[in-house]
Protein backbone atom coordinates (compact mmCIF):
# COMPACT_ATOMS: atom_id res chain seq x y z
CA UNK A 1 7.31 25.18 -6.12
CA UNK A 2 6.64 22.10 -5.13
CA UNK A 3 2.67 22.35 -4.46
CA UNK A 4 2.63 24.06 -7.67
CA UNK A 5 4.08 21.11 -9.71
CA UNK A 6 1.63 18.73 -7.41
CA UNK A 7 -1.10 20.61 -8.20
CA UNK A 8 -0.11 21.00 -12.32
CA UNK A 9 0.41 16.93 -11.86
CA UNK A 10 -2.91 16.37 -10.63
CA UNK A 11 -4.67 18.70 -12.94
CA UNK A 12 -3.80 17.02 -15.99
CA UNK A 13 -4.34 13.95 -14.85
CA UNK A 14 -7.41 15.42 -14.52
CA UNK A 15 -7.84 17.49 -17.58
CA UNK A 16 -6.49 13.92 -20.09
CA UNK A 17 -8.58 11.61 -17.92
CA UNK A 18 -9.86 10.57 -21.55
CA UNK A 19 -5.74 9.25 -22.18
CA UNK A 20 -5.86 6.77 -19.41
CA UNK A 21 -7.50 3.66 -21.33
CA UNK A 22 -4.88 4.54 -24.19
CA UNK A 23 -1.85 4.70 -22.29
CA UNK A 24 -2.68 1.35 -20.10
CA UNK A 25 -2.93 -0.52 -23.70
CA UNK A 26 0.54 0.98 -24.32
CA UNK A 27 1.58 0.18 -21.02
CA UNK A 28 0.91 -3.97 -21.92
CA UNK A 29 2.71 -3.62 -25.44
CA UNK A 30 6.21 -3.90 -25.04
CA UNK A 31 7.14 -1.73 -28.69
CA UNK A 32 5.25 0.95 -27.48
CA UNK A 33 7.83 2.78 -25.74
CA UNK A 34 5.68 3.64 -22.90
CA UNK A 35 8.53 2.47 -20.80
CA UNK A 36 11.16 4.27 -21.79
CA UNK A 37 8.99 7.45 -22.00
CA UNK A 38 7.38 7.53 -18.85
CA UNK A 39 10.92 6.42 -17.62
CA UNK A 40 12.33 9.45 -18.70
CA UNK A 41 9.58 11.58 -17.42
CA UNK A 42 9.70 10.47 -14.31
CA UNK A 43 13.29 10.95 -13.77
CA UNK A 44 13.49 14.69 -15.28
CA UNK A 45 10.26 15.04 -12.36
CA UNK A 46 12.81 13.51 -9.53
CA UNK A 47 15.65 15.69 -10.63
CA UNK A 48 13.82 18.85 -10.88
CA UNK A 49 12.00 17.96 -7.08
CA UNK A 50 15.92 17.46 -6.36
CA UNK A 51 17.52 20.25 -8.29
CA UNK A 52 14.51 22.29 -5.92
CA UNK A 53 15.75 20.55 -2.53
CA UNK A 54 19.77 21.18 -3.42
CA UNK A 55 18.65 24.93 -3.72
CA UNK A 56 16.95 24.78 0.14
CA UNK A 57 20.64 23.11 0.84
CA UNK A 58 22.41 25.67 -0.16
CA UNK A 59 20.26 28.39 1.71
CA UNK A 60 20.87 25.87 4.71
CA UNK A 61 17.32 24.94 4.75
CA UNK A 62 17.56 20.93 4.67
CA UNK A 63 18.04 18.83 7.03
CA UNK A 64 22.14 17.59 6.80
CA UNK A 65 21.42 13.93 7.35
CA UNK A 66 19.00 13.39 3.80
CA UNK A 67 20.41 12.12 0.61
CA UNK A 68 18.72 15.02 -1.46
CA UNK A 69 18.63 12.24 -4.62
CA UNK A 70 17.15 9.32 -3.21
CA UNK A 71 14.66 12.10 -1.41
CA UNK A 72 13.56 12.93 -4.29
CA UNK A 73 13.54 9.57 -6.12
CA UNK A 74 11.36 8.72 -2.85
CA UNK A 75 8.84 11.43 -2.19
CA UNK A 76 8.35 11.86 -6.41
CA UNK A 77 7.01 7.86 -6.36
CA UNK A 78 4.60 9.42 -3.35
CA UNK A 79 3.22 11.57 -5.64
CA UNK A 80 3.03 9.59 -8.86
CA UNK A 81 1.36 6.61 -6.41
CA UNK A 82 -0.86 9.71 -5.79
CA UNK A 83 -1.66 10.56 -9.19
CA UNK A 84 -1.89 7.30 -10.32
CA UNK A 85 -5.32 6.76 -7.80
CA UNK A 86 -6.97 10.14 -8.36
CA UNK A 87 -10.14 9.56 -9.58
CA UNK A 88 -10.77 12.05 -12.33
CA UNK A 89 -14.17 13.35 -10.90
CA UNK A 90 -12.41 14.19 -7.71
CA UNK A 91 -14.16 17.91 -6.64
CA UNK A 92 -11.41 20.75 -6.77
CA UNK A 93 -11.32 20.69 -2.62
CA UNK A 94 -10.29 17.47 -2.60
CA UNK A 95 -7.75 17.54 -5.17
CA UNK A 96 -6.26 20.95 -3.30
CA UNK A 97 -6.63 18.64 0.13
CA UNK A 98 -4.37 15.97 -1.79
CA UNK A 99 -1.86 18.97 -3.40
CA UNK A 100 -1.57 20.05 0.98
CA UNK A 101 -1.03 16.97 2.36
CA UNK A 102 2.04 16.06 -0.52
CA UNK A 103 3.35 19.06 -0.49
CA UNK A 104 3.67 18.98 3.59
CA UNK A 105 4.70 15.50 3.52
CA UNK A 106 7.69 16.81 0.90
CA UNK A 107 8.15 19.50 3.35
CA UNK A 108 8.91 18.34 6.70
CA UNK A 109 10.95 15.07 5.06
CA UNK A 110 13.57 17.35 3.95
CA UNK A 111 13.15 20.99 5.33
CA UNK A 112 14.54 22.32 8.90
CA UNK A 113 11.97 25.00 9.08
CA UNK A 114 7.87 25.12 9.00
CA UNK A 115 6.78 26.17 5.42
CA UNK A 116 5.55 29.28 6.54
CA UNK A 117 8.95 30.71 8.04
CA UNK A 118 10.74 29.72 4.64
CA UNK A 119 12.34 32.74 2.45
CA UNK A 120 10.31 33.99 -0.01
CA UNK A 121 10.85 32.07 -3.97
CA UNK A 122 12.98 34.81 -5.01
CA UNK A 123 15.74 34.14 -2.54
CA UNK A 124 15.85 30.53 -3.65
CA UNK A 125 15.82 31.18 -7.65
CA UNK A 126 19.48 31.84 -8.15
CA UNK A 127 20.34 28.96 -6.59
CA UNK A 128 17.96 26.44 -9.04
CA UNK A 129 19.47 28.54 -12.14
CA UNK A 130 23.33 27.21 -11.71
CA UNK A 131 22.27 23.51 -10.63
């Protein structure tokens, strides 16, 4: 889940390269609201990572000692630091290279297990409907 929204992150930065010059003009007007919007944005991104990560707590999966909501306030400024320095024209490999190495990172903060022993996505659903 959490590659995947990496990876769908990085991609449109990608994809609405062409935005960037618009959006740092809107940045520097303070009527725009840029602010409040990307405000907003980035803390539905920071609940969902942590809505994600209180579904591996309840499957027992998380380490007992991490705040799930400031880990995810934390490792979602990771990734939008990330995004924020990807060069548009990056080749595919090292955009997937970047998606890896965030998605790890996000990993072995917060998880008990290796990624590859985790339960399959299906197990984990139910729990990220009722948070």
């Amino acid at each position: 889940l959490v590659r995947n929204m990496v990876r769908e992150a990085m991609l449109w930065r990608i994809q609405n390269a062409d935005l960037r010059p618009a959006i740092e003009i809107a940045k520097q007007m303070p009527d725009s609201g840029w602010k409040e919007a990307d405000d907003a944005a980035d803390k539905s991104m920071s609940g969902w990572l942590a809505t994600v990560h209180r579904a591996g707590r309840e499957c027992g999966l998380t380490r007992p000692d991490i705040d799930i909501d400031f880990a995810a306030k934390a490792l979602y400024s990771m990734i939008e630091a990330s995004l924020s320095s990807l060069d548009p024209a990056s080749p595919s490999e090292d955009v997937e290279r970047l998606v890896d190495q965030l998605a790890r990172l996000q990993w072995h903060a917060i998880y008990t297990i290796e990624p590859e022993d985790s339960p399959i996505a299906i197990k984990v659903a139910p729990f990220l409907v009722r948070s």
